[in-house]
PDB file of N, CA and C in Angstrom:
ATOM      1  N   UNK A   1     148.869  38.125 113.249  1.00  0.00           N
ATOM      2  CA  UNK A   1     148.350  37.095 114.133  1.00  0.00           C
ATOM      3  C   UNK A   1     148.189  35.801 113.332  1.00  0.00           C
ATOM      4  N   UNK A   2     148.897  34.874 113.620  1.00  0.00           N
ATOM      5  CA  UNK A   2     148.526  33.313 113.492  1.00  0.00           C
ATOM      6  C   UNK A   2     147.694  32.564 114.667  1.00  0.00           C
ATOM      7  N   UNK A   3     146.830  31.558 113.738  1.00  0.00           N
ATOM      8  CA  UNK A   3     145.737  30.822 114.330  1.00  0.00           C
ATOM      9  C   UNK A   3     145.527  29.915 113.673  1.00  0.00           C
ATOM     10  N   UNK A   4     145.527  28.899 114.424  1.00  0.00           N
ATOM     11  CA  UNK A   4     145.315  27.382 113.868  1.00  0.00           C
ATOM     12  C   UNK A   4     143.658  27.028 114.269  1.00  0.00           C
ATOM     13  N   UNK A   5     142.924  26.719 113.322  1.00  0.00           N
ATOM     14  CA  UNK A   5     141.332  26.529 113.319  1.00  0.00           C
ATOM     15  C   UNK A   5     141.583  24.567 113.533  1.00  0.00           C
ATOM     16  N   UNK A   6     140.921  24.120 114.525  1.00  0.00           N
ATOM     17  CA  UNK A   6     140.354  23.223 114.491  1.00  0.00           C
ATOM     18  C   UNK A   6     138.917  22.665 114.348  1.00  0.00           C
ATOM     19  N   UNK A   7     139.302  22.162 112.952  1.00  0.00           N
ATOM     20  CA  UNK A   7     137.624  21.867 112.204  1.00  0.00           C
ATOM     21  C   UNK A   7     137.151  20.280 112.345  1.00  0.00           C
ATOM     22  N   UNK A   8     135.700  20.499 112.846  1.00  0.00           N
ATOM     23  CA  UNK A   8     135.396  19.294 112.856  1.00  0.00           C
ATOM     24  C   UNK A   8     133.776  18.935 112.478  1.00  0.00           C
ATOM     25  N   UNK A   9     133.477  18.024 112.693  1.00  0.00           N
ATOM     26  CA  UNK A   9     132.310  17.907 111.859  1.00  0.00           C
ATOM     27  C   UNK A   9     131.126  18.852 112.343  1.00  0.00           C
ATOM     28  N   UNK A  10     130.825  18.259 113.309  1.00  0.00           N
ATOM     29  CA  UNK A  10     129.782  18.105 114.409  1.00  0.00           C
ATOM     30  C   UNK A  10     128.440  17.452 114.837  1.00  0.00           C
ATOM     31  N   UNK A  11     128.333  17.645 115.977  1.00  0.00           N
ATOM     32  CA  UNK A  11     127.357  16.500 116.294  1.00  0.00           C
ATOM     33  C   UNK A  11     126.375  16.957 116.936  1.00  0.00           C
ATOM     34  N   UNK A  12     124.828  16.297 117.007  1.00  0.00           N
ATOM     35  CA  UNK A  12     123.783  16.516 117.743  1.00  0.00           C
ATOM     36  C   UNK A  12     124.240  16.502 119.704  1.00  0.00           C
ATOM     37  N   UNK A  13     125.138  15.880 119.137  1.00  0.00           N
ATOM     38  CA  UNK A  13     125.259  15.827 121.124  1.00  0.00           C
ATOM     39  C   UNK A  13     126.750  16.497 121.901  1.00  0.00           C
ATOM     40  N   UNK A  14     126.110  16.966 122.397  1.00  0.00           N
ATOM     41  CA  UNK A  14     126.297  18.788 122.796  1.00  0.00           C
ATOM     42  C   UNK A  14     128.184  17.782 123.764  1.00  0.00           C
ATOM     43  N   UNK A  15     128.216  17.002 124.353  1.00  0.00           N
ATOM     44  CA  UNK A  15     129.325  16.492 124.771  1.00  0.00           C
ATOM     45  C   UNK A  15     130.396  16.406 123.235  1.00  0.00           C
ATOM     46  N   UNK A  16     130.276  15.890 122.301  1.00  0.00           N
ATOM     47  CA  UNK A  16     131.241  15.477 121.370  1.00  0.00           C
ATOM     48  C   UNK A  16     131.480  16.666 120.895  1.00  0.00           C
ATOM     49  N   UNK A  17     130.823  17.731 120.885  1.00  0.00           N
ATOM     50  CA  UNK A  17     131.527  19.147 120.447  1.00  0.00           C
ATOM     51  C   UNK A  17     131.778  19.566 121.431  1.00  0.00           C
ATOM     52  N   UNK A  18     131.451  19.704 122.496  1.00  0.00           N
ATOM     53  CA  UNK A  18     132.199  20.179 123.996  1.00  0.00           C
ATOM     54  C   UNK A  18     134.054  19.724 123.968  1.00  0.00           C
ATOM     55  N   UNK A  19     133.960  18.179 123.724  1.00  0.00           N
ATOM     56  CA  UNK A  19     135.408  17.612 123.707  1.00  0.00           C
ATOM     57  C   UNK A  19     136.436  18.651 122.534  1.00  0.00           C
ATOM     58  N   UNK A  20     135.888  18.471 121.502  1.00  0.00           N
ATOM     59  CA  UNK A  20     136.457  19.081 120.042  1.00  0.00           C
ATOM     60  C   UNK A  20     136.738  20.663 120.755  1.00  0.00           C
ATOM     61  N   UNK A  21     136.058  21.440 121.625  1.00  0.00           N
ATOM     62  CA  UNK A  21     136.718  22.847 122.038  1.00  0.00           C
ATOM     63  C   UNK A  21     137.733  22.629 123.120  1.00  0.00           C
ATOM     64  N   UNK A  22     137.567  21.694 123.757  1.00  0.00           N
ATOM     65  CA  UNK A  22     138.196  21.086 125.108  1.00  0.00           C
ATOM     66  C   UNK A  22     139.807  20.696 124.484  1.00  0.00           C
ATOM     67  N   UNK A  23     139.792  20.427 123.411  1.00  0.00           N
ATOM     68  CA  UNK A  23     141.096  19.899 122.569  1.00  0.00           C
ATOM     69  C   UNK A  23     141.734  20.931 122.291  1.00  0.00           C
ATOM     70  N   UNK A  24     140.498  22.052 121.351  1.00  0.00           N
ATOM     71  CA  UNK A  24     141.923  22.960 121.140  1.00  0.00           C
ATOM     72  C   UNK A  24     141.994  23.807 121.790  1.00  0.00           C
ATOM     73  N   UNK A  25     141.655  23.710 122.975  1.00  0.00           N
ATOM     74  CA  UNK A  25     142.240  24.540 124.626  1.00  0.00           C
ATOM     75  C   UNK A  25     143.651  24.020 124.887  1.00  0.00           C
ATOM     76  N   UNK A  26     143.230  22.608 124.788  1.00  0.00           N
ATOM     77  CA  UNK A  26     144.962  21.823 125.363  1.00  0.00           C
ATOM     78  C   UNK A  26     145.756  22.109 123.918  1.00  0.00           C
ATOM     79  N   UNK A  27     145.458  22.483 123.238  1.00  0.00           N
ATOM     80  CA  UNK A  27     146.385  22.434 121.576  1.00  0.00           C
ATOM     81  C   UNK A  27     147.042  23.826 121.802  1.00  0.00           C
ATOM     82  N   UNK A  28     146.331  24.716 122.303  1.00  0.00           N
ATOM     83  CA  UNK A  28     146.559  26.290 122.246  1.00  0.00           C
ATOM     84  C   UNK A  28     147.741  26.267 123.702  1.00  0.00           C
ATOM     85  N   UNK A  29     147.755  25.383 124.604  1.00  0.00           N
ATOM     86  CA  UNK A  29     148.574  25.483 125.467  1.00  0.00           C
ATOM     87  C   UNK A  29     150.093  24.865 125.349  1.00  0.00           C
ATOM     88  N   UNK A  30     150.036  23.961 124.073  1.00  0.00           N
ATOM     89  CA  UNK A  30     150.800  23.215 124.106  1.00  0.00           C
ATOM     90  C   UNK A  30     151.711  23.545 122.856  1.00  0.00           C
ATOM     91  N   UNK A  31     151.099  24.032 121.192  1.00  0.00           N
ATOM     92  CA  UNK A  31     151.666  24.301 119.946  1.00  0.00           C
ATOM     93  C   UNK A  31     151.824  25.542 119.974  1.00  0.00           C
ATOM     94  N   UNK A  32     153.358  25.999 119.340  1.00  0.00           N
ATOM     95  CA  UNK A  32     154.305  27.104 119.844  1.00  0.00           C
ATOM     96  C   UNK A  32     154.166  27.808 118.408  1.00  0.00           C
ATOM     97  N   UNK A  33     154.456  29.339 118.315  1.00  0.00           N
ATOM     98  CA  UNK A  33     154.119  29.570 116.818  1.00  0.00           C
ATOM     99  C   UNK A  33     152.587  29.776 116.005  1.00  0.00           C
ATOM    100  N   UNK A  34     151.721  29.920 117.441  1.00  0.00           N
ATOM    101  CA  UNK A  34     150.414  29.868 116.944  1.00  0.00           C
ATOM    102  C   UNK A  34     150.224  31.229 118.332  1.00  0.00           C
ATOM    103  N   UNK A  35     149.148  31.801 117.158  1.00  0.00           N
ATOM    104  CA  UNK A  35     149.036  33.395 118.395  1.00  0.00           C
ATOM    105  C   UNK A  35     147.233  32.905 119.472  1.00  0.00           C
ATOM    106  N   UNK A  36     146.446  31.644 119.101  1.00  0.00           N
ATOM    107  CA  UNK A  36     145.525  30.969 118.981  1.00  0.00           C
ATOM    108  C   UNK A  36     145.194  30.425 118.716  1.00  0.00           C
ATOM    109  N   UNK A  37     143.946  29.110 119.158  1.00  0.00           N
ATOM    110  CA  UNK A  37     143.598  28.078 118.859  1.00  0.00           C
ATOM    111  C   UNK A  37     142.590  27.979 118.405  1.00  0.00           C
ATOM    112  N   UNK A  38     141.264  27.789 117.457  1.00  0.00           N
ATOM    113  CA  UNK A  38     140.093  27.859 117.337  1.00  0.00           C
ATOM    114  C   UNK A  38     139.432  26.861 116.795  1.00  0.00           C
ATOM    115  N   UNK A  39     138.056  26.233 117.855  1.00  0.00           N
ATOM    116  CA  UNK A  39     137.726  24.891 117.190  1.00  0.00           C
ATOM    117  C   UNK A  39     136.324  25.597 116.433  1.00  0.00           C
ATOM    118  N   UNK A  40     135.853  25.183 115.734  1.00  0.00           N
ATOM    119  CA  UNK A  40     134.260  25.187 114.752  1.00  0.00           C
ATOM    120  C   UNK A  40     134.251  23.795 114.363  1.00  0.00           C
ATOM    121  N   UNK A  41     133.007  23.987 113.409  1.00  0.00           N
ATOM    122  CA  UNK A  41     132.463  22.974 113.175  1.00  0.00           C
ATOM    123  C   UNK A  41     131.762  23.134 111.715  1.00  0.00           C
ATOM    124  N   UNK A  42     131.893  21.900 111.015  1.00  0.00           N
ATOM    125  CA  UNK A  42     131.019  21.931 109.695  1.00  0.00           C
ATOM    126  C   UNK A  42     129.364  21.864 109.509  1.00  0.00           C
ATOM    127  N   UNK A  43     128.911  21.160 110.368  1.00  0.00           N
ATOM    128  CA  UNK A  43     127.481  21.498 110.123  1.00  0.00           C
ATOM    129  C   UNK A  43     126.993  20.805 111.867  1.00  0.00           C
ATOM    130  N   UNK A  44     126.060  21.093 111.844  1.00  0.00           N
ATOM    131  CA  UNK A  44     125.190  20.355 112.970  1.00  0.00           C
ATOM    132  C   UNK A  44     125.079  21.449 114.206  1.00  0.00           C
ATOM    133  N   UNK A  45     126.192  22.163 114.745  1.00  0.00           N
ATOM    134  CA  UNK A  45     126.313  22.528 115.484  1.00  0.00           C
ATOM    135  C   UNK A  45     126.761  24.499 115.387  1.00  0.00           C
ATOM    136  N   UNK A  46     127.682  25.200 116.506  1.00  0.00           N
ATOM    137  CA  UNK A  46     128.033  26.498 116.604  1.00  0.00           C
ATOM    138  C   UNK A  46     129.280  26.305 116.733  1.00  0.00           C
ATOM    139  N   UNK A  47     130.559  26.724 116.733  1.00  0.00           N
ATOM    140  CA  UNK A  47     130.437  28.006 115.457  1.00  0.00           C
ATOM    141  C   UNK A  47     131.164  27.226 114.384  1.00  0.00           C
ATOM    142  N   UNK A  48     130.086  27.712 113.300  1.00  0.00           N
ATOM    143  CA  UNK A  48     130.317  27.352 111.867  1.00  0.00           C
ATOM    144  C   UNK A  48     131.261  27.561 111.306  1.00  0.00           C
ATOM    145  N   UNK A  49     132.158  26.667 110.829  1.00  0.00           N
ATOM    146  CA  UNK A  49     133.566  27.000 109.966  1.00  0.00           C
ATOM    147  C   UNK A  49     133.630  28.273 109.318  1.00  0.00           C
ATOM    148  N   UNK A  50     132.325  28.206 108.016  1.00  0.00           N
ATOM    149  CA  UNK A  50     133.027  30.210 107.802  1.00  0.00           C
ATOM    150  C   UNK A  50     132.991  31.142 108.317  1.00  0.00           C
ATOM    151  N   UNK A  51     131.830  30.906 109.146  1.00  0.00           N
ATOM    152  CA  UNK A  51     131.689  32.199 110.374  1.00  0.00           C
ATOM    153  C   UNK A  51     132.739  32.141 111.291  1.00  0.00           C
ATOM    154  N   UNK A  52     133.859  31.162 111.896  1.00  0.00           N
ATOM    155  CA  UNK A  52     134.789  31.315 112.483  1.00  0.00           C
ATOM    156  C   UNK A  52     136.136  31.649 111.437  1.00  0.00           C
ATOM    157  N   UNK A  53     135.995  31.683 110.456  1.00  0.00           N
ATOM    158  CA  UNK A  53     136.566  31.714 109.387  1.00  0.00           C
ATOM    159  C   UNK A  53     136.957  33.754 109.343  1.00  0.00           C
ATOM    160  N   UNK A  54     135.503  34.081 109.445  1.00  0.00           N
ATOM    161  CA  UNK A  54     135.228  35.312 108.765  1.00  0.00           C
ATOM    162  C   UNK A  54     135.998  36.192 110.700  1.00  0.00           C
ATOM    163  N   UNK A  55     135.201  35.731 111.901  1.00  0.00           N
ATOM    164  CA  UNK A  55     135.605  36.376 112.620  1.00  0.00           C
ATOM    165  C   UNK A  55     136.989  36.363 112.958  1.00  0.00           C
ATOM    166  N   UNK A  56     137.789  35.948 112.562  1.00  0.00           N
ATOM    167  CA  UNK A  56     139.171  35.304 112.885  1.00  0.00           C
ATOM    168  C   UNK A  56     139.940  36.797 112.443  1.00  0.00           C
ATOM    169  N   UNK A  57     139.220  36.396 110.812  1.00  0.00           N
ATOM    170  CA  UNK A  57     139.813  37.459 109.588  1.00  0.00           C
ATOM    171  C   UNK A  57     139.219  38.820 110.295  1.00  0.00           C
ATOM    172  N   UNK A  58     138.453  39.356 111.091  1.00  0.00           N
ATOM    173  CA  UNK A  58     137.912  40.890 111.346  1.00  0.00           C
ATOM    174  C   UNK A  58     138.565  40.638 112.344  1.00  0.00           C
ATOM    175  N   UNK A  59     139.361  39.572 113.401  1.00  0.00           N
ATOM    176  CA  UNK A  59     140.269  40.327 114.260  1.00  0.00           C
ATOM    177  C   UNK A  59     141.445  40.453 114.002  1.00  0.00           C
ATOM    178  N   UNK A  60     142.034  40.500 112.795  1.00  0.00           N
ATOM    179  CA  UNK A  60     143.250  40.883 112.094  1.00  0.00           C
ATOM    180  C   UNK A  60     143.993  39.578 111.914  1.00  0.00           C
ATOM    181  N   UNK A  61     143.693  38.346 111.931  1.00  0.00           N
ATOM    182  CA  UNK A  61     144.428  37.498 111.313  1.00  0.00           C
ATOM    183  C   UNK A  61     145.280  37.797 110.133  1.00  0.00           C
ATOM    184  N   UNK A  62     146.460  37.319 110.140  1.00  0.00           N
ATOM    185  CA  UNK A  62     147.001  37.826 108.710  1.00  0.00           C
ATOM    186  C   UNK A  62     147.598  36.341 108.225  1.00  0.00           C
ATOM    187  N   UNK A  63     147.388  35.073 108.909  1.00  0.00           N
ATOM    188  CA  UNK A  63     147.437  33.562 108.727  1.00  0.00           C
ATOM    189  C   UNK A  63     146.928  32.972 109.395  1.00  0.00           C
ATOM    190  N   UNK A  64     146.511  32.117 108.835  1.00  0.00           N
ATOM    191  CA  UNK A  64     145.434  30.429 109.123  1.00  0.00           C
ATOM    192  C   UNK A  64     145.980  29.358 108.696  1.00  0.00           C
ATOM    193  N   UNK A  65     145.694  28.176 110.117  1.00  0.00           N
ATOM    194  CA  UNK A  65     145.881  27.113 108.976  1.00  0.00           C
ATOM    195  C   UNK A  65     145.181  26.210 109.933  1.00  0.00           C
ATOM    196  N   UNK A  66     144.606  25.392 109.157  1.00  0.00           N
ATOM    197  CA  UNK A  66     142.917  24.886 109.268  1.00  0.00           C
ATOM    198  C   UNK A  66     143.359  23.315 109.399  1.00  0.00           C
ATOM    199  N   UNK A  67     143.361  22.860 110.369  1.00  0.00           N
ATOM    200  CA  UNK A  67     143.208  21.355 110.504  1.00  0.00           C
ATOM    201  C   UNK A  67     142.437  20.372 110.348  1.00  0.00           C
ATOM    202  N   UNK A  68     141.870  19.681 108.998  1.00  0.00           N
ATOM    203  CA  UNK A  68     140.386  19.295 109.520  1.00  0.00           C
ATOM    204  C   UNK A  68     140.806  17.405 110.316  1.00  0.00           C
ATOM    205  N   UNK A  69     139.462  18.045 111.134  1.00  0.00           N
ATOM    206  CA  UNK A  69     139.761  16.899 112.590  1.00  0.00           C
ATOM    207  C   UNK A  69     138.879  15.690 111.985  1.00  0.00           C
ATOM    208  N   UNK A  70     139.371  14.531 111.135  1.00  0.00           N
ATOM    209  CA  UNK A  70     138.527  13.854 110.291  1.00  0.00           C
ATOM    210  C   UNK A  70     139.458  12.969 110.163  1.00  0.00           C
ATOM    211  N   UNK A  71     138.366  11.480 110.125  1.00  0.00           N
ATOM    212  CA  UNK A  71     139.176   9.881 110.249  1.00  0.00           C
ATOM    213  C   UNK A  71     139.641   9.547 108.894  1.00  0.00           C
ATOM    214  N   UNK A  72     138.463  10.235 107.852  1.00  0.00           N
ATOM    215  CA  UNK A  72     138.827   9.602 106.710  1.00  0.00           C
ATOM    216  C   UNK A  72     137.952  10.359 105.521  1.00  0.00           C
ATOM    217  N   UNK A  73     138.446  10.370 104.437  1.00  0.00           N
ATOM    218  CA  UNK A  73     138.179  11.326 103.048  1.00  0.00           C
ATOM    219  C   UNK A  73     136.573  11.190 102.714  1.00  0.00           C
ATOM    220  N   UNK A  74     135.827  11.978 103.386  1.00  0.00           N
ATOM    221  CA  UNK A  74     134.389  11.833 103.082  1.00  0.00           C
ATOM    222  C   UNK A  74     134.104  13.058 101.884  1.00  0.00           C
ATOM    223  N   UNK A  75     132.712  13.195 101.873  1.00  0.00           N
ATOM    224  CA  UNK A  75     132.551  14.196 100.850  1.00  0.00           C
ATOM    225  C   UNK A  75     132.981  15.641 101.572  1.00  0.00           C
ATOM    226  N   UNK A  76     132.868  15.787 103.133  1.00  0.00           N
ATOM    227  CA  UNK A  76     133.139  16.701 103.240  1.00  0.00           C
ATOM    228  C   UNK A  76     134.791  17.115 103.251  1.00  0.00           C
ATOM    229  N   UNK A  77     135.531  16.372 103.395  1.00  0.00           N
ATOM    230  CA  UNK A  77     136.833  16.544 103.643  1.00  0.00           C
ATOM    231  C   UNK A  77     136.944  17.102 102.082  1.00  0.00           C
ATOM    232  N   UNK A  78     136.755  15.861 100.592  1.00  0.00           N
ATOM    233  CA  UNK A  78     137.006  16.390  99.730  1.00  0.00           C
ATOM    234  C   UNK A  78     136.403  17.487  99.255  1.00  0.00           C
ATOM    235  N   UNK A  79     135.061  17.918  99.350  1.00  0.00           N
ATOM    236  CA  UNK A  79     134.531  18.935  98.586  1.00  0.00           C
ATOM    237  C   UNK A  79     134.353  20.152  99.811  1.00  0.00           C
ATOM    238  N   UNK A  80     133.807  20.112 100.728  1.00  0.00           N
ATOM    239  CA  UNK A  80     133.464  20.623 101.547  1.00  0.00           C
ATOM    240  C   UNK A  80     134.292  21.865 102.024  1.00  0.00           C
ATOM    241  N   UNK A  81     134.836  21.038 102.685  1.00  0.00           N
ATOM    242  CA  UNK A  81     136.303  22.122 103.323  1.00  0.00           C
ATOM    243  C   UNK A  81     137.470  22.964 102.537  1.00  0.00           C
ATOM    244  N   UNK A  82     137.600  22.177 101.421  1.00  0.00           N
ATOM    245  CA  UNK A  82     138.158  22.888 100.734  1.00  0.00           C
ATOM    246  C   UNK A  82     137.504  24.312  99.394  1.00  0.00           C
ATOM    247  N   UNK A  83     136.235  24.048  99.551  1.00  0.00           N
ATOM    248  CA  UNK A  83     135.227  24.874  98.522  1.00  0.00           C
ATOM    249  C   UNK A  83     135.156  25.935  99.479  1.00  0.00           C
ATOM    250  N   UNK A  84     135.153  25.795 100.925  1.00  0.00           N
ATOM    251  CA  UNK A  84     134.627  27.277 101.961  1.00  0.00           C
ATOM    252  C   UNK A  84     136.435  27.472 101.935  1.00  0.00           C
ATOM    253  N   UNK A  85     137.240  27.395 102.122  1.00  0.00           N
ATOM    254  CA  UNK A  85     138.497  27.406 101.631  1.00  0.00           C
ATOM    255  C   UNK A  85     139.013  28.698 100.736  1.00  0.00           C
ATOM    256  N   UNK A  86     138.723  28.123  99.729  1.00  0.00           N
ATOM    257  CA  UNK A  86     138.716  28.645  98.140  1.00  0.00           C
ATOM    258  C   UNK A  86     137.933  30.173  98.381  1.00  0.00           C
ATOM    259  N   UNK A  87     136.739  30.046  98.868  1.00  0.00           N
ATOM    260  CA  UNK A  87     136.117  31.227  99.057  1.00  0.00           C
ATOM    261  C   UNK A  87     136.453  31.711  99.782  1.00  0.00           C
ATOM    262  N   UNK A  88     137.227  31.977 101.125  1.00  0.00           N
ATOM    263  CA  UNK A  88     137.505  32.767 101.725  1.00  0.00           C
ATOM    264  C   UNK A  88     138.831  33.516 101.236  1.00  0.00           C
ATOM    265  N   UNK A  89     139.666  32.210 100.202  1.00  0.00           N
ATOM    266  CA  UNK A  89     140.459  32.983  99.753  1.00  0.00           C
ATOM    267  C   UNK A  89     140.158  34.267  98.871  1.00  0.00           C
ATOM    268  N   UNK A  90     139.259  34.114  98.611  1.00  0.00           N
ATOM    269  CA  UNK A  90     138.480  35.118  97.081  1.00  0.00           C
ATOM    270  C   UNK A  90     138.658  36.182  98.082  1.00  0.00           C
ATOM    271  N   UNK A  91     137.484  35.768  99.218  1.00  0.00           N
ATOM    272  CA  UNK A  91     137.026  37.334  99.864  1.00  0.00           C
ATOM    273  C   UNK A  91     137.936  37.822 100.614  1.00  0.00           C
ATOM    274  N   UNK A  92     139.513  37.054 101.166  1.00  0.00           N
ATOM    275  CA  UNK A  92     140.435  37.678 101.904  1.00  0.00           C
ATOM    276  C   UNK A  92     141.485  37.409 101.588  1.00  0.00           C
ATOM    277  N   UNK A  93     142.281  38.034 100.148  1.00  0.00           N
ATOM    278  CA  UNK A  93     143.342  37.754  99.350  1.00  0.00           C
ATOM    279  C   UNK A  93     144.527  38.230 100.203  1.00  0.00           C
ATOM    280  N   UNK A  94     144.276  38.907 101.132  1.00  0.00           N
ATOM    281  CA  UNK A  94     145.675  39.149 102.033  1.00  0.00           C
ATOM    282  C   UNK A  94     145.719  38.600 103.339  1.00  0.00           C
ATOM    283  N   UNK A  95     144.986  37.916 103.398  1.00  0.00           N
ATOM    284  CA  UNK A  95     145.027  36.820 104.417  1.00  0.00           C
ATOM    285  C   UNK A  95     145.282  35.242 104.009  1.00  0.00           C
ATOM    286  N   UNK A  96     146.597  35.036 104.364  1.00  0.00           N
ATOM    287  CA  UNK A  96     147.506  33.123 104.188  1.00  0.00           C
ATOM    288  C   UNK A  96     146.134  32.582 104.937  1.00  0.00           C
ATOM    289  N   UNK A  97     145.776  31.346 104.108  1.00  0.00           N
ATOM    290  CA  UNK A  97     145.261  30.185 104.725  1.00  0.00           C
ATOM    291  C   UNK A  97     145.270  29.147 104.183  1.00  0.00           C
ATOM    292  N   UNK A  98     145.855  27.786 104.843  1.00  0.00           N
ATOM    293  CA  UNK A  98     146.689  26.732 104.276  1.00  0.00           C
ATOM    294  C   UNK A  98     145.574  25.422 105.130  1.00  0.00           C
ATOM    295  N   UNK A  99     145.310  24.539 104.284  1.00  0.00           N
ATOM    296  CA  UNK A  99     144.639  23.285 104.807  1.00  0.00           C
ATOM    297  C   UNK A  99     145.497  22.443 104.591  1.00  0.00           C
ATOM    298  N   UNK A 100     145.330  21.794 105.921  1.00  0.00           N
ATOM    299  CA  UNK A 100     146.555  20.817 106.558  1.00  0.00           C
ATOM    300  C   UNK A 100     145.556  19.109 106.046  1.00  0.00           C
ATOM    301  N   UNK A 101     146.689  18.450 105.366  1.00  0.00           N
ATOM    302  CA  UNK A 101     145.715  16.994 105.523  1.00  0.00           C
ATOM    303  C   UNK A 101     145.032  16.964 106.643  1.00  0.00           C
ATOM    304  N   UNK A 102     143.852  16.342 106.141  1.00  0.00           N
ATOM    305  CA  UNK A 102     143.210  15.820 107.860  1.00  0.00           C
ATOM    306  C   UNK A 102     143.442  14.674 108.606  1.00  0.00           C
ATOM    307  N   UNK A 103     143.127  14.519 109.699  1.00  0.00           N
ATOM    308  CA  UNK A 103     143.695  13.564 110.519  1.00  0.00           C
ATOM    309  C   UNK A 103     143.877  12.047 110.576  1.00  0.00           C
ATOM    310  N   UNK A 104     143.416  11.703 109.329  1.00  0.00           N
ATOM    311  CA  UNK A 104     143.631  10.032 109.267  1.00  0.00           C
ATOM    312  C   UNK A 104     144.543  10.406 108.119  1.00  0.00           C
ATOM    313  N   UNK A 105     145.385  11.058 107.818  1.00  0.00           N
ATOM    314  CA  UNK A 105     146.275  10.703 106.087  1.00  0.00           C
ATOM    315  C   UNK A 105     147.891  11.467 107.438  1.00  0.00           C
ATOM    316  N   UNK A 106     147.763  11.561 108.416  1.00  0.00           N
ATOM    317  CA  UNK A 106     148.626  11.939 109.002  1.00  0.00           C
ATOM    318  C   UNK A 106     149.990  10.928 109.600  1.00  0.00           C
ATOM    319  N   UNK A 107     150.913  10.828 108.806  1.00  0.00           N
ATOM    320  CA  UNK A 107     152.081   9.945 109.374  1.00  0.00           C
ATOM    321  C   UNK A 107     152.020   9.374 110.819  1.00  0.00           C
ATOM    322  N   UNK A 108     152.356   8.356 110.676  1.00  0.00           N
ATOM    323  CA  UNK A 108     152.372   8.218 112.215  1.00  0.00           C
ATOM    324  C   UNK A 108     150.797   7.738 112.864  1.00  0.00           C
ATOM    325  N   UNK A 109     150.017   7.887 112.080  1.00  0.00           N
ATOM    326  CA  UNK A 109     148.850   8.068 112.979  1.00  0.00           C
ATOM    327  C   UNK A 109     148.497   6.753 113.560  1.00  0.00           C
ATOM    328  N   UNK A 110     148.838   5.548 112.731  1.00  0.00           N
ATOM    329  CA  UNK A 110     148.961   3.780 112.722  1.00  0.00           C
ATOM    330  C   UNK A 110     149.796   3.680 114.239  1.00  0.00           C
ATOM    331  N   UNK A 111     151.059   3.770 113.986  1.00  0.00           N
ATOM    332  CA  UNK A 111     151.822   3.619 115.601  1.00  0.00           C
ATOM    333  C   UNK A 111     151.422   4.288 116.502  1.00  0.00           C
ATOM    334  N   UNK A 112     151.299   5.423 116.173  1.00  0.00           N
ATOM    335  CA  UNK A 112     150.207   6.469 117.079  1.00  0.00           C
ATOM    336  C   UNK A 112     149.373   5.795 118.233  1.00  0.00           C
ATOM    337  N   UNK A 113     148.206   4.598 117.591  1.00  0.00           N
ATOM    338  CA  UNK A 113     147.166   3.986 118.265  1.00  0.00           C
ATOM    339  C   UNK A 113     147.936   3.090 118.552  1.00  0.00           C
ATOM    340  N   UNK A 114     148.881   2.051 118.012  1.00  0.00           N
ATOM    341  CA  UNK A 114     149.229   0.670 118.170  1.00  0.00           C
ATOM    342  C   UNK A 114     149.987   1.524 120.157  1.00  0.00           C
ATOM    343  N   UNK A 115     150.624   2.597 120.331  1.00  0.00           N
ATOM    344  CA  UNK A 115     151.157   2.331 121.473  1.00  0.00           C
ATOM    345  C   UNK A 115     149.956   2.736 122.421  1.00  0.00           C
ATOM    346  N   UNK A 116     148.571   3.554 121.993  1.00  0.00           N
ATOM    347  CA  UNK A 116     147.516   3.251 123.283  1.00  0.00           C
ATOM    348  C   UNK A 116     146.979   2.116 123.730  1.00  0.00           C
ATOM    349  N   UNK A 117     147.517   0.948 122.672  1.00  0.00           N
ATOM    350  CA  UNK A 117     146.988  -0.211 122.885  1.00  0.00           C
ATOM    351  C   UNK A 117     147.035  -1.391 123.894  1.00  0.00           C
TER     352      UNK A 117
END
């Protein structure tokens, strides 16, 4: 089973993480090559990156790959995401999991906005 985790920060207000699951509903309908879609979150809110991390891996995931949903290189992008990362690799050496740049270092992302404009 492949599953693409959509990670994002999170927020006190229960709408801006509502949207972030609402996304990777439409992501899971739309990206081919993925057996599932799964959004979490880094702090503030449910469900917590390693805990979606860990349940993914007990329903037989045998690849991940982790999108983090982020404008720009904060502490969590650099240290954060990639340290719960690292550790899951420890605790699930036969389980692939690959972190994808996050979403502002993504090609395209400049013309991207210039045509909502």
């Amino acid at each position: 089973m492949k599953v693409l985790v959509l990670l994002a920060h999170g927020s006190r207000i229960e709408k801006s993480n509502q949207e972030v699951a609402e996304l990777a509903a439409k992501l899971d309908g739309l990206i081919e090559g993925y057996d599932q879609v799964a959004s979490c979150f880094l702090e503030l809110t449910t469900p917590k990156f390693d805990d979606t991390l860990n349940k993914i891996a007990s329903e037989g995931a045998k690849e991940i790959v982790v999108f983090p949903y982020f404008l720009a290189e904060g502490r969590h992008v650099r240290d954060d995401v990639p340290e719960v990362v690292e550790r899951f690799k420890n605790d699930f050496p036969n389980i692939s999991i690959e972190l994808k740049p996050y979403l502002g270092m993504w090609q395209g992302l400049a013309e991207f906005i210039s045509k909502g404009l």
